[in-house]
C-alpha atoms as a PDB file:
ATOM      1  CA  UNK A   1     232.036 260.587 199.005  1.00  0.00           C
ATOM      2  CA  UNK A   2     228.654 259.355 200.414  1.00  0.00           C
ATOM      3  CA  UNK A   3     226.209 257.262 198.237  1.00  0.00           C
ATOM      4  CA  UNK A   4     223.035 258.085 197.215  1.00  0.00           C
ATOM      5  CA  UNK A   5     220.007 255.287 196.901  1.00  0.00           C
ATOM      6  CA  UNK A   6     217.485 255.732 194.507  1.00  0.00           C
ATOM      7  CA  UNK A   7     214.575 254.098 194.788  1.00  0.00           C
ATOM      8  CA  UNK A   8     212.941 253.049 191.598  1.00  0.00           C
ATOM      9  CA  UNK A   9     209.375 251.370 190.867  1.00  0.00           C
ATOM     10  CA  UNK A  10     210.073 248.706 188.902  1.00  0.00           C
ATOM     11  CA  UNK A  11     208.192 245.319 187.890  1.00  0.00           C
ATOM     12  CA  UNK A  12     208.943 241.639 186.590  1.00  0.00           C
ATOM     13  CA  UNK A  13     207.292 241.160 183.347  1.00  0.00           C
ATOM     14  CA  UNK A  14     207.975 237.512 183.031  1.00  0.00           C
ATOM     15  CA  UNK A  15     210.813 237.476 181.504  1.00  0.00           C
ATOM     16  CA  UNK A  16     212.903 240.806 182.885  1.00  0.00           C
ATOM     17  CA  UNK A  17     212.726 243.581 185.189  1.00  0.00           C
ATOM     18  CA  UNK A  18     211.304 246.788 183.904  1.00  0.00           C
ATOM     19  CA  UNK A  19     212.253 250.029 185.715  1.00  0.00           C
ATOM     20  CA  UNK A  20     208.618 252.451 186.083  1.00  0.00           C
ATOM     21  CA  UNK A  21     210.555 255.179 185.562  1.00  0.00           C
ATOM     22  CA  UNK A  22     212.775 257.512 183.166  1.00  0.00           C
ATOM     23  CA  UNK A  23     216.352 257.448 185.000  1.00  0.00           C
ATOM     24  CA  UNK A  24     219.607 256.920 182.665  1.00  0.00           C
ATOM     25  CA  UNK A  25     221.757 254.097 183.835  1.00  0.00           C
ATOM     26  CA  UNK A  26     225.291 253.521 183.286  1.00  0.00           C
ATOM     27  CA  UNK A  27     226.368 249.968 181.914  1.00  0.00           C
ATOM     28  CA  UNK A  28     227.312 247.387 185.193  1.00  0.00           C
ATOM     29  CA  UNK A  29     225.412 250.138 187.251  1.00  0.00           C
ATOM     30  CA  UNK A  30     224.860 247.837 190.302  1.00  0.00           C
ATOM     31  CA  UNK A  31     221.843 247.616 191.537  1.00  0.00           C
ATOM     32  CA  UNK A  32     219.743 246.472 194.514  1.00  0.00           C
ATOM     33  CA  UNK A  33     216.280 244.562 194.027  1.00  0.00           C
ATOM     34  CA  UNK A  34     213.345 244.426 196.504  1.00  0.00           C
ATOM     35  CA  UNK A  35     210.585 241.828 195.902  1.00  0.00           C
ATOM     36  CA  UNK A  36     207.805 242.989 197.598  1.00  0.00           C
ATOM     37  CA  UNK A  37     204.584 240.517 198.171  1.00  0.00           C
ATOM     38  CA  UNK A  38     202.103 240.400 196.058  1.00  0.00           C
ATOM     39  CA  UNK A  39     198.693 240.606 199.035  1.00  0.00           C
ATOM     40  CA  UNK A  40     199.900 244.474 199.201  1.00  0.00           C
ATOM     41  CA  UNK A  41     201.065 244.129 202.567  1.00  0.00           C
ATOM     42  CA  UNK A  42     204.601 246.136 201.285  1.00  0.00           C
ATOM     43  CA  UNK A  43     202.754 249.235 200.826  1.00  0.00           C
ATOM     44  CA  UNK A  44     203.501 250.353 204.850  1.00  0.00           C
ATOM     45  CA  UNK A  45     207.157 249.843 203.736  1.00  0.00           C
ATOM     46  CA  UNK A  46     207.758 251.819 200.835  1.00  0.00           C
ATOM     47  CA  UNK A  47     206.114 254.244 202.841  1.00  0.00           C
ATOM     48  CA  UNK A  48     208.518 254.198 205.406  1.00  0.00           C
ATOM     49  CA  UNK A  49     210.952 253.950 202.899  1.00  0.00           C
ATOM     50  CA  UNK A  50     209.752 257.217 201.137  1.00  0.00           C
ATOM     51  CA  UNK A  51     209.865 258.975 204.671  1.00  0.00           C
ATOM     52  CA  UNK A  52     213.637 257.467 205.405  1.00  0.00           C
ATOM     53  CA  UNK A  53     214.642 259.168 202.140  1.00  0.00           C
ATOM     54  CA  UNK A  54     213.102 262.352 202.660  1.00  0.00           C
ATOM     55  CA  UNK A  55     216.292 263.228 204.548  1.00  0.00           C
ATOM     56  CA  UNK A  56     218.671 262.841 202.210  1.00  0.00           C
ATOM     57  CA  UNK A  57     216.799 264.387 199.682  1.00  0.00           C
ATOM     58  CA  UNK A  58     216.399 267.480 202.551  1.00  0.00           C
ATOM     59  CA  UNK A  59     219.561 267.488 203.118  1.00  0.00           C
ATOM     60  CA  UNK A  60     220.710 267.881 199.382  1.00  0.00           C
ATOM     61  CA  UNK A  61     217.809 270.654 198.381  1.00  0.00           C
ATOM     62  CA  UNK A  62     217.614 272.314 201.766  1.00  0.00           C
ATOM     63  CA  UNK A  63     220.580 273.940 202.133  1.00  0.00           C
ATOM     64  CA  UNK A  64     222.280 277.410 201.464  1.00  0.00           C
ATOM     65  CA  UNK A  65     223.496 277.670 198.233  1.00  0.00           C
ATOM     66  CA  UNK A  66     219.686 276.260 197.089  1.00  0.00           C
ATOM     67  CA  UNK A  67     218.267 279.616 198.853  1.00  0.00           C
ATOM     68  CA  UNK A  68     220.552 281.613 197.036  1.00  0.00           C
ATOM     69  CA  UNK A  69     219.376 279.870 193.869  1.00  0.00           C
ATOM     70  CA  UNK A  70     215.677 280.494 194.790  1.00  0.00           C
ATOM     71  CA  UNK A  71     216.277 284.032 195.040  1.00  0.00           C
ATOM     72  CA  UNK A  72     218.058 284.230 191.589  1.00  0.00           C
ATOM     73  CA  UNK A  73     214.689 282.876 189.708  1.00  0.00           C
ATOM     74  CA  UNK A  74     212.210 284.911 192.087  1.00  0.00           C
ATOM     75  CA  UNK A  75     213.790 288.046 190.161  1.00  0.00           C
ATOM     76  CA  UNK A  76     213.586 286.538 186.731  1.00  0.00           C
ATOM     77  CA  UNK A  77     209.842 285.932 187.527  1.00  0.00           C
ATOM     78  CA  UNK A  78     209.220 289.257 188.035  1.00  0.00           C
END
């Protein structure tokens, strides 16, 4: 089975880190954090990481059985 990361925007509030996002966790999900620096600089990498993920998340909606889905709701438009 091959993981999946998810990357989440997230941010310290002081006291605890608070996900910017709706996603349901399980308990002990494990989790990996990225500080990024506060003069902006990390914008170029989650970027690049945005663009890194794109394939995975190609590979998982791009595929055959998707098509066949997409052709399934073009006829309920209709």
């Amino acid at each position: 089975m091959q993981a999946t990361l998810v990357t989440i925007p997230a941010h310290f509030d002081g006291q605890s880190i608070q996900l910017d996002a709706d996603i349901t966790l399980k308990p002990n999900t494990r989790l990996l954090v990225t500080v990024l620096g506060e003069d902006n600089s990390h914008r170029s990498l989650v970027r690049e990481a945005m663009q890194l993920s794109q394939n995975s998340l190609t590979n998982i909606w791009d595929n055959e059985d998707d098509a066949a889905y997409d052709h399934l709701t073009e006829r309920h438009r209709l």
